[in-house]
C-alpha atoms as a PDB file:
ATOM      1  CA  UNK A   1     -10.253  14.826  -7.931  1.00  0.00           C
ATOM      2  CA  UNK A   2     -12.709  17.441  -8.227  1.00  0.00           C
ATOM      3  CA  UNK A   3     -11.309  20.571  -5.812  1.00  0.00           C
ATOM      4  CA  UNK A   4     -13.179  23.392  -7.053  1.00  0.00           C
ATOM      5  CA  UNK A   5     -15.777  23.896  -4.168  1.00  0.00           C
ATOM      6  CA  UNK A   6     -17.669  21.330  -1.801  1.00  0.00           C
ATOM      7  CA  UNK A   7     -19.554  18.455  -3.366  1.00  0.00           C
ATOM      8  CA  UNK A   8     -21.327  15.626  -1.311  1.00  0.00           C
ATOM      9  CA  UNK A   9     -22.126  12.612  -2.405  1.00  0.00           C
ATOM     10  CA  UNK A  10     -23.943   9.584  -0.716  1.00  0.00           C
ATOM     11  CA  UNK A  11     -22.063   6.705  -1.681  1.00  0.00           C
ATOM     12  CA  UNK A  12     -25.542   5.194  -3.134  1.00  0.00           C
ATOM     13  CA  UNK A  13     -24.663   4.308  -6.975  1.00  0.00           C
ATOM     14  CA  UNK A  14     -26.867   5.170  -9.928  1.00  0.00           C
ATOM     15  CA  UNK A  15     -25.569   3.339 -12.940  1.00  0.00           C
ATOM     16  CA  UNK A  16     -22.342   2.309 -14.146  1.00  0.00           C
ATOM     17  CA  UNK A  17     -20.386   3.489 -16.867  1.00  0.00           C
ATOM     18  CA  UNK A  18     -17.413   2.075 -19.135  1.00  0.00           C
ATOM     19  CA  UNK A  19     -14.608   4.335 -20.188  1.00  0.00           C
ATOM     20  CA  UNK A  20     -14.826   5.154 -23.659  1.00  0.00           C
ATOM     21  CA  UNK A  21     -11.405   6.811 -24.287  1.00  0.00           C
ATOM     22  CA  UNK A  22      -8.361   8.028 -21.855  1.00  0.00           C
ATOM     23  CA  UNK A  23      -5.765  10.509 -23.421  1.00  0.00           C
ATOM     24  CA  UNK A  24      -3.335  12.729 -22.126  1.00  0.00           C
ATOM     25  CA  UNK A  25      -4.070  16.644 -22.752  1.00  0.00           C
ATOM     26  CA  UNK A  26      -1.216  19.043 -21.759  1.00  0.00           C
ATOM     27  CA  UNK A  27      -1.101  18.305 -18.122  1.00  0.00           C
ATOM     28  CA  UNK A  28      -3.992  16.955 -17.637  1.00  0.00           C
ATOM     29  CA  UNK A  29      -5.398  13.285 -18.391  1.00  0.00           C
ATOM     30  CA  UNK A  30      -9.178  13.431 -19.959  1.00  0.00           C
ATOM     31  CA  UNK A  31     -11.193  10.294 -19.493  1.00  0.00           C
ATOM     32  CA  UNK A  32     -14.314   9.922 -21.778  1.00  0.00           C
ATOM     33  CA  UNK A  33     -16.943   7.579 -20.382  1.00  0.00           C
ATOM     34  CA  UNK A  34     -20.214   6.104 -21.970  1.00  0.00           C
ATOM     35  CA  UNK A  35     -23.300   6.549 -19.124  1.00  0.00           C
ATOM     36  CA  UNK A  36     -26.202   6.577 -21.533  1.00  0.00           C
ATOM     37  CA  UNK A  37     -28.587   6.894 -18.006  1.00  0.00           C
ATOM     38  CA  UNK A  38     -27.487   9.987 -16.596  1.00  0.00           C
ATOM     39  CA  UNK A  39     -25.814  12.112 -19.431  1.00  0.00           C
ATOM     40  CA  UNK A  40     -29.407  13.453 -20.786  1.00  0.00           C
ATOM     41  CA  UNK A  41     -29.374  15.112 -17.383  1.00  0.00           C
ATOM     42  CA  UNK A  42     -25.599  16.060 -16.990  1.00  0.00           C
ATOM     43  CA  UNK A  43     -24.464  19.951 -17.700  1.00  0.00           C
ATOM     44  CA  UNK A  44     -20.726  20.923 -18.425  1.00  0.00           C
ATOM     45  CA  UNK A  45     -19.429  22.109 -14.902  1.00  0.00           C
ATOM     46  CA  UNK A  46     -21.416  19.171 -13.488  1.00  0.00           C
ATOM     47  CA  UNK A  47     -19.704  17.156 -10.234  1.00  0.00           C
ATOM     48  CA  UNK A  48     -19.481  13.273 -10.465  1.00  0.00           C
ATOM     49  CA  UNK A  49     -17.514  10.598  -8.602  1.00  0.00           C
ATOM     50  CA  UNK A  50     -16.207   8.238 -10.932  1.00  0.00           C
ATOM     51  CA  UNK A  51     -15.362   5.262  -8.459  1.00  0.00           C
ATOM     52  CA  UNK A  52     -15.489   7.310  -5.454  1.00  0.00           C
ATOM     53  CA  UNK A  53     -13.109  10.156  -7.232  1.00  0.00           C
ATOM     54  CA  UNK A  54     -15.262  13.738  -7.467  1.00  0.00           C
ATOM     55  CA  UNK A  55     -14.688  14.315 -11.042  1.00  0.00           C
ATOM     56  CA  UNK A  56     -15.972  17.954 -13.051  1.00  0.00           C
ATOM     57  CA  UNK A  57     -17.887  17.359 -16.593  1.00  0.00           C
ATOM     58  CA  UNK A  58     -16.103  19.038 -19.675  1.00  0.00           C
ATOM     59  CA  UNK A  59     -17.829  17.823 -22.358  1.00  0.00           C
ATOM     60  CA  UNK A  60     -21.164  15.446 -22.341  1.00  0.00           C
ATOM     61  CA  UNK A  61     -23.125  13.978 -25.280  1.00  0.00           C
ATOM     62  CA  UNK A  62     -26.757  12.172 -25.207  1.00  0.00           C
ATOM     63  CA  UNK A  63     -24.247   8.884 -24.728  1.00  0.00           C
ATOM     64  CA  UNK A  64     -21.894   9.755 -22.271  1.00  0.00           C
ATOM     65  CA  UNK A  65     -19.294  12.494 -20.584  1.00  0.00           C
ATOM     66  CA  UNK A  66     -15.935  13.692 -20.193  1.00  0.00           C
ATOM     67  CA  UNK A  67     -13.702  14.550 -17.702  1.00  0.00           C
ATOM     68  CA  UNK A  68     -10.140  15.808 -16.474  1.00  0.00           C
ATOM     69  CA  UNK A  69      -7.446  14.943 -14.200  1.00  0.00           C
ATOM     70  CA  UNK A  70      -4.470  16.050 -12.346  1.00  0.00           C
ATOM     71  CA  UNK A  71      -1.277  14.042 -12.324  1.00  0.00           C
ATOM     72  CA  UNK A  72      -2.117  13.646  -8.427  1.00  0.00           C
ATOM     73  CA  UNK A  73      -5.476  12.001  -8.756  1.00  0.00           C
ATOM     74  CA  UNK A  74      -3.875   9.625 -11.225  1.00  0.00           C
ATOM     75  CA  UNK A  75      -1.481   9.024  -8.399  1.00  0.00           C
ATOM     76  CA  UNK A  76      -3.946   8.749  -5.528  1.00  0.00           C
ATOM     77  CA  UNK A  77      -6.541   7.111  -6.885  1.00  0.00           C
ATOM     78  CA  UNK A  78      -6.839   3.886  -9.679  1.00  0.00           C
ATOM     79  CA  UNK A  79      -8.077   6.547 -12.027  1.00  0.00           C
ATOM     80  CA  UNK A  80      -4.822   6.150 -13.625  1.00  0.00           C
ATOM     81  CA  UNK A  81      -4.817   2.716 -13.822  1.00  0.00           C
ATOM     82  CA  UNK A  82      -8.281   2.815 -16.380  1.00  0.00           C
ATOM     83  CA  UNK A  83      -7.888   1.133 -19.683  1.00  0.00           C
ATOM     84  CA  UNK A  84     -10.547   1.319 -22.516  1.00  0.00           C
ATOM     85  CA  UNK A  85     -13.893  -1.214 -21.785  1.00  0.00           C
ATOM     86  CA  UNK A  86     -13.322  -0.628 -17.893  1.00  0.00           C
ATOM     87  CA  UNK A  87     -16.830  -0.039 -15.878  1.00  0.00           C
ATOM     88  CA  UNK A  88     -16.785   2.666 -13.372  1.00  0.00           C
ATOM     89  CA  UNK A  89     -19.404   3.272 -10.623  1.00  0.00           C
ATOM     90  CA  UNK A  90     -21.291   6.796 -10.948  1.00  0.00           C
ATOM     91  CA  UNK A  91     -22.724   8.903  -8.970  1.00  0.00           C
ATOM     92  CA  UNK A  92     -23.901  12.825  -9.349  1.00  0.00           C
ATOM     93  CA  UNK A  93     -23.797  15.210  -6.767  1.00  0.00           C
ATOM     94  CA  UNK A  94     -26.110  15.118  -3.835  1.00  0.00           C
ATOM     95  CA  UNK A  95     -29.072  18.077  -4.260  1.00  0.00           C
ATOM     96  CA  UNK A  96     -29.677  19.836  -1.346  1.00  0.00           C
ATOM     97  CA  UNK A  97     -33.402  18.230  -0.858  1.00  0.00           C
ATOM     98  CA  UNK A  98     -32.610  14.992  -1.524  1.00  0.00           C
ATOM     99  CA  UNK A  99     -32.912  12.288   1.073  1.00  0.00           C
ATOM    100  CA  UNK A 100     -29.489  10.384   2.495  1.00  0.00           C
ATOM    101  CA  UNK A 101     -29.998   7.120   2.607  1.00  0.00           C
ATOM    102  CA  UNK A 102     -25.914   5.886   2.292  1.00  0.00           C
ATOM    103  CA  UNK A 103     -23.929   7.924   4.141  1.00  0.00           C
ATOM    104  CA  UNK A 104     -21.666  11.368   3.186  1.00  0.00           C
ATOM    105  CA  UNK A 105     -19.229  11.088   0.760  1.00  0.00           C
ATOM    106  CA  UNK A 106     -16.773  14.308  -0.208  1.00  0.00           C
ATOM    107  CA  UNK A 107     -15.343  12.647  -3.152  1.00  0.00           C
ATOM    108  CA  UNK A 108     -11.858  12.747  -2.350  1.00  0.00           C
ATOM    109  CA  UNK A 109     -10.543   9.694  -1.953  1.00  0.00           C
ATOM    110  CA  UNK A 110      -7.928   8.832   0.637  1.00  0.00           C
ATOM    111  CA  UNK A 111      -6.037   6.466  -0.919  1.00  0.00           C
ATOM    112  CA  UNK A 112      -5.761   3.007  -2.103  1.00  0.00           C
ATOM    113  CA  UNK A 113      -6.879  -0.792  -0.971  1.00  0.00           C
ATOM    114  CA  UNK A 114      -6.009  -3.950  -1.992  1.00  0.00           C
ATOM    115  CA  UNK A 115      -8.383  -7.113  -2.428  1.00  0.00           C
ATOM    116  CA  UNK A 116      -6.613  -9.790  -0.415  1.00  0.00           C
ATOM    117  CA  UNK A 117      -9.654 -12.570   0.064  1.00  0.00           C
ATOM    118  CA  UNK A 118     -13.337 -12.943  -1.234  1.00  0.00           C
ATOM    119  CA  UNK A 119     -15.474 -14.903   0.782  1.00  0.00           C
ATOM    120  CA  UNK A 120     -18.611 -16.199  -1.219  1.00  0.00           C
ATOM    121  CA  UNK A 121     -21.650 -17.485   0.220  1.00  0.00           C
ATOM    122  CA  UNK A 122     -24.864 -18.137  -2.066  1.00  0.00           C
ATOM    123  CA  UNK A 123     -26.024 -14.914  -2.792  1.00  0.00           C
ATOM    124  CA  UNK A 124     -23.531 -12.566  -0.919  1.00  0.00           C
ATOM    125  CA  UNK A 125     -19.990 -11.690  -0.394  1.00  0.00           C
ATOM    126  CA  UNK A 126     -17.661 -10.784   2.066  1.00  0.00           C
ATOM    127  CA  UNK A 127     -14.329  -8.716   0.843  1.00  0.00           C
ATOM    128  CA  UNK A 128     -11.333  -8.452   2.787  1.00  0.00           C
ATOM    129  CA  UNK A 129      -8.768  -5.170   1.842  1.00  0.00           C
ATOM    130  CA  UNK A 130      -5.229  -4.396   2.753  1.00  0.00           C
ATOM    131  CA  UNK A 131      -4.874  -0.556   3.195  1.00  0.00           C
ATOM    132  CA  UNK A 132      -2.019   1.387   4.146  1.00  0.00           C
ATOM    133  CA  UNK A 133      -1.961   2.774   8.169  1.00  0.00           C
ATOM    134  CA  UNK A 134      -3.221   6.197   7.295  1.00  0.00           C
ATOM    135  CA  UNK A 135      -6.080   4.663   6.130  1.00  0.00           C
ATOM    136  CA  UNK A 136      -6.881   1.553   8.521  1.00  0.00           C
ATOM    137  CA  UNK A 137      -6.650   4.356  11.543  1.00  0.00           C
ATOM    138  CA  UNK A 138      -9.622   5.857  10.142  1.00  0.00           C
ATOM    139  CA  UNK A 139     -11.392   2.798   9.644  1.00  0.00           C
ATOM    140  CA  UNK A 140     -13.627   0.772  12.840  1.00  0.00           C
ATOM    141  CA  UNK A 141     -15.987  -1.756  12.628  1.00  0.00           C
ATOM    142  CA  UNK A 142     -19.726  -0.870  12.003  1.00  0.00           C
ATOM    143  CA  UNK A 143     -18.580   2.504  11.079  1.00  0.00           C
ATOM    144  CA  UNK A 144     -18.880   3.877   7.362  1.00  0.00           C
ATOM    145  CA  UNK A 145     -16.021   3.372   4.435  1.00  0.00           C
ATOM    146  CA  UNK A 146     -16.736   4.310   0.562  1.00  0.00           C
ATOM    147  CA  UNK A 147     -15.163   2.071  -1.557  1.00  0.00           C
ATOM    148  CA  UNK A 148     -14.918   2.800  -5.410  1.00  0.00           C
ATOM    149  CA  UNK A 149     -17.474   5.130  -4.664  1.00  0.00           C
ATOM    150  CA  UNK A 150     -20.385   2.259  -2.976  1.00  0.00           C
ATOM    151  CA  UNK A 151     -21.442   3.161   0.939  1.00  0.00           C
ATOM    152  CA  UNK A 152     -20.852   0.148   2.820  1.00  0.00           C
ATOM    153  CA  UNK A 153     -20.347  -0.601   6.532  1.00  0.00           C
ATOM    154  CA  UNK A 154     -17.707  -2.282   8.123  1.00  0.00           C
ATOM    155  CA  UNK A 155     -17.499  -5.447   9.722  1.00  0.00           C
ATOM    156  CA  UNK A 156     -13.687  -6.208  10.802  1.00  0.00           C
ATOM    157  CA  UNK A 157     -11.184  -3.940  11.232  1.00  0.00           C
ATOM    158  CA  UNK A 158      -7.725  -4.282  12.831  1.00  0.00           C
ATOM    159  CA  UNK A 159      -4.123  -2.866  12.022  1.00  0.00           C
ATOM    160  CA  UNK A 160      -4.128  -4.445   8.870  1.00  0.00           C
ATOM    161  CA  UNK A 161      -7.193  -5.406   6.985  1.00  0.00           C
ATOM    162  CA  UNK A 162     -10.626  -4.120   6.991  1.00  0.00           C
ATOM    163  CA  UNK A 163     -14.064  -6.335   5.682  1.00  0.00           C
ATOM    164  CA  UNK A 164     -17.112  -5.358   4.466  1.00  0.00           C
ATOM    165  CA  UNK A 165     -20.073  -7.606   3.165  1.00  0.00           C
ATOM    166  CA  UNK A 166     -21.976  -7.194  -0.120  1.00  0.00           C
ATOM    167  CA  UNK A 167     -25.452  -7.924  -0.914  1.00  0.00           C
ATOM    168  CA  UNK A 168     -27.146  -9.135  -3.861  1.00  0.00           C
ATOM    169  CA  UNK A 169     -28.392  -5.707  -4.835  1.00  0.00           C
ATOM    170  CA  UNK A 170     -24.779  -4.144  -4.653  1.00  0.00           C
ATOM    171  CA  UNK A 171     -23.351  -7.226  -6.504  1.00  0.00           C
ATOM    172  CA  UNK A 172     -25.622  -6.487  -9.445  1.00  0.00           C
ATOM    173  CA  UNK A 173     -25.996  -2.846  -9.429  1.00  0.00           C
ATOM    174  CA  UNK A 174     -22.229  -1.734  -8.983  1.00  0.00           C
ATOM    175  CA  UNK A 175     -18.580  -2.666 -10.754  1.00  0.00           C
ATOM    176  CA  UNK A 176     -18.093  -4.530  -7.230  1.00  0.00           C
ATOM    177  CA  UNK A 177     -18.815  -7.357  -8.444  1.00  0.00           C
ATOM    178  CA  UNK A 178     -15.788  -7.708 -11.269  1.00  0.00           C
ATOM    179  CA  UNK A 179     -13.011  -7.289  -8.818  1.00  0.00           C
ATOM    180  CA  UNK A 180     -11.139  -9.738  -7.648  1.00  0.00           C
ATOM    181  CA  UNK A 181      -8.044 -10.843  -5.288  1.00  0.00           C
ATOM    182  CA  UNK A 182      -5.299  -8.338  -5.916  1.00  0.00           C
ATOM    183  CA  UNK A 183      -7.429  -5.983  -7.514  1.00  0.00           C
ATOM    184  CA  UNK A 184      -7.252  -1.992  -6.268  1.00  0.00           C
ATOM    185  CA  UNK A 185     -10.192  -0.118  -5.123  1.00  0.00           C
ATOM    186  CA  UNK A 186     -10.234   3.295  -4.181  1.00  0.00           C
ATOM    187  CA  UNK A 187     -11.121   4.337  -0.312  1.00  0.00           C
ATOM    188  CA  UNK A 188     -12.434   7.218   1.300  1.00  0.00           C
ATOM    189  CA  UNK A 189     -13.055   6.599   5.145  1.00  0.00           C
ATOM    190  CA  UNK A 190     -15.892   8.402   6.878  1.00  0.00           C
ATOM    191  CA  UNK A 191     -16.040  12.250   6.698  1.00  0.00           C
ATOM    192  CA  UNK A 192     -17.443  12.723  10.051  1.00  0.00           C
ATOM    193  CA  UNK A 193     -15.002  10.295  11.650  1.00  0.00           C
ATOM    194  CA  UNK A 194     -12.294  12.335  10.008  1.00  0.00           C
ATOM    195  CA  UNK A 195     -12.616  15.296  11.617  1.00  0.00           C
ATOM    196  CA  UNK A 196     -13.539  13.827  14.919  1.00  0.00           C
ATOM    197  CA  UNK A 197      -9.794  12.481  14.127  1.00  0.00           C
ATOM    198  CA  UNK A 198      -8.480  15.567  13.655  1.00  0.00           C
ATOM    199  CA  UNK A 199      -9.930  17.630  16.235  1.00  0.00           C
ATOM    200  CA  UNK A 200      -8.621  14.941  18.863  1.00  0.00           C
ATOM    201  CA  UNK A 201      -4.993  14.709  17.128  1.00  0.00           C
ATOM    202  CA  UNK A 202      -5.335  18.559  17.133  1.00  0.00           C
ATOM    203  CA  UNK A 203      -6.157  18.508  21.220  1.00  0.00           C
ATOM    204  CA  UNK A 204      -3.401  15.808  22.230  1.00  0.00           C
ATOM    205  CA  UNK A 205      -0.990  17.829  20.636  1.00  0.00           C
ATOM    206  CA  UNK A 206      -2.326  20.873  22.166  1.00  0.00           C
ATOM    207  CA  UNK A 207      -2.659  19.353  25.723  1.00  0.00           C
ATOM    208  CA  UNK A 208       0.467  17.428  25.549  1.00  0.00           C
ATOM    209  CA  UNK A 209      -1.111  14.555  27.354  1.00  0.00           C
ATOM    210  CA  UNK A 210      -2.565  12.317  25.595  1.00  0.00           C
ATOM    211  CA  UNK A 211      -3.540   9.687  28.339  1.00  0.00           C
ATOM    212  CA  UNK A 212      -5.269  12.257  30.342  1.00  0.00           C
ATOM    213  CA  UNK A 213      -7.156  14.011  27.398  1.00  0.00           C
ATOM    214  CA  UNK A 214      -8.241   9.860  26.557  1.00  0.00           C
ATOM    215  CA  UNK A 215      -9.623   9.611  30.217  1.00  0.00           C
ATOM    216  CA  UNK A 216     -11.200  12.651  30.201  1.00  0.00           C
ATOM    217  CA  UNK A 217     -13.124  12.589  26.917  1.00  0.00           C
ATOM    218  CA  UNK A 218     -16.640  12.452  27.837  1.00  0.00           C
ATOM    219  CA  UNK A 219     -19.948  12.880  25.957  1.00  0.00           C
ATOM    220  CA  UNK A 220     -20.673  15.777  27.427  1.00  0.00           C
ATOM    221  CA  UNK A 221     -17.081  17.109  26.618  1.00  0.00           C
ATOM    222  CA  UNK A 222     -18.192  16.126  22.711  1.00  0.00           C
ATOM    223  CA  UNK A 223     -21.068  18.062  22.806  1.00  0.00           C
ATOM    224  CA  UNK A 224     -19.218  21.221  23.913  1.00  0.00           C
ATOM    225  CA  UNK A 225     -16.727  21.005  21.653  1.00  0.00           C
ATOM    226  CA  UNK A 226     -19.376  20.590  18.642  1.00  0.00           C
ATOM    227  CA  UNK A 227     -19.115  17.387  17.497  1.00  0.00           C
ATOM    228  CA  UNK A 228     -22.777  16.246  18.593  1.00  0.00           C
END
């Protein structure tokens, strides 16, 4: 993943690619994909999230792009688990005057899910994940998850699965729709939510009573403390 600097994204997907090429380069992995629709308008240095994963462009042609990753983003994300032919979801950087209409997305993906059931109705799904506890804890229903990179809202969430639904638009105009039961999918839960997370982890352990910081967490308290 991309660390050089802050890059949002919006979780709203603008084409999808297929890896052309993966090879190993020193200690880095390069992955060459074909995106014929945005790599007219790509420039090397360039920040895109390749399934959710903020990704730096190294090389670019009228046909496609290039990038590099670490060892740990081939660990942490299914980057390193792309063969030749796969499609990835794409998405460039957010500009500064550009409208959000999904929801903000930093690029750096917090781990891995697992497909474990796909519900199918006549035009829509609904897709159930596994995800380790780390993950799950910063996931609640009707609150925000990117997954491979796509904005989407929760519906259930408990201590062990998560759902979201998919409509027709996202089934067609995303990689969504070629995953199936068993299948990994990269997560990143919601920034915002994150830090909100942290902050209060950050206070319990300050306070050393967690119970009475709980009860006494108001809305006022929020806004005092920034967070509104």
């Amino acid at each position: 993943m991309d660390k050089g600097g802050a890059r949002l994204f919006t979780g709203l997907i603008e084409t999808v690619g297929s890896v052309r090429a993966v090879r190993r380069m020193d200690d880095v992995w390069q992955i060459d994909i074909s995106a014929p629709d945005i790599a007219v308008s790509l420039r090397l240095g360039d920040s895109v999230a390749i399934s959710g994963a903020c990704c730096t462009v190294v090389r670019k042609d009228s046909e496609g792009f290039s990038v590099e990753i670490m060892e740990e983003t081939r660990e942490k994300t299914k980057l390193g688990h792309l063969k030749n032919g796969a499609h990835v979801n794409l998405e460039r950087a957010m500009r500064l005057d550009s409208r959000l209409d999904g929801h903000l997305v930093a690029g750096h993906v917090d781990g891995i899910a697992q497909v474990v059931k796909i519900d199918a109705d006549r035009v829509t799904r609904k897709y159930f994940f596994s995800a380790p506890p780390e993950i799950l804890r910063g996931i609640v229903p009707k609150g925000s998850v990117a997954v491979d990179g796509i904005s989407l809202t929760v519906i259930d969430a408990d201590d062990e699965i998560f759902s979201v639904g998919i409509i027709p638009a996202t089934l067609s105009n995303t990689s969504i729709d070629e995953i199936r039961v068993g299948d990994d999918v990269n997560i990143e839960t919601d920034m915002i939510g994150k830090y909100v997370q942290r902050f209060l982890d950050a206070r319990f352990s300050c306070d050393g009573n967690v119970s009475e910081m709980k009860n006494s967490l108001t809305w006022d308290k929020l806004v005092q403390y920034g967070w509104a």
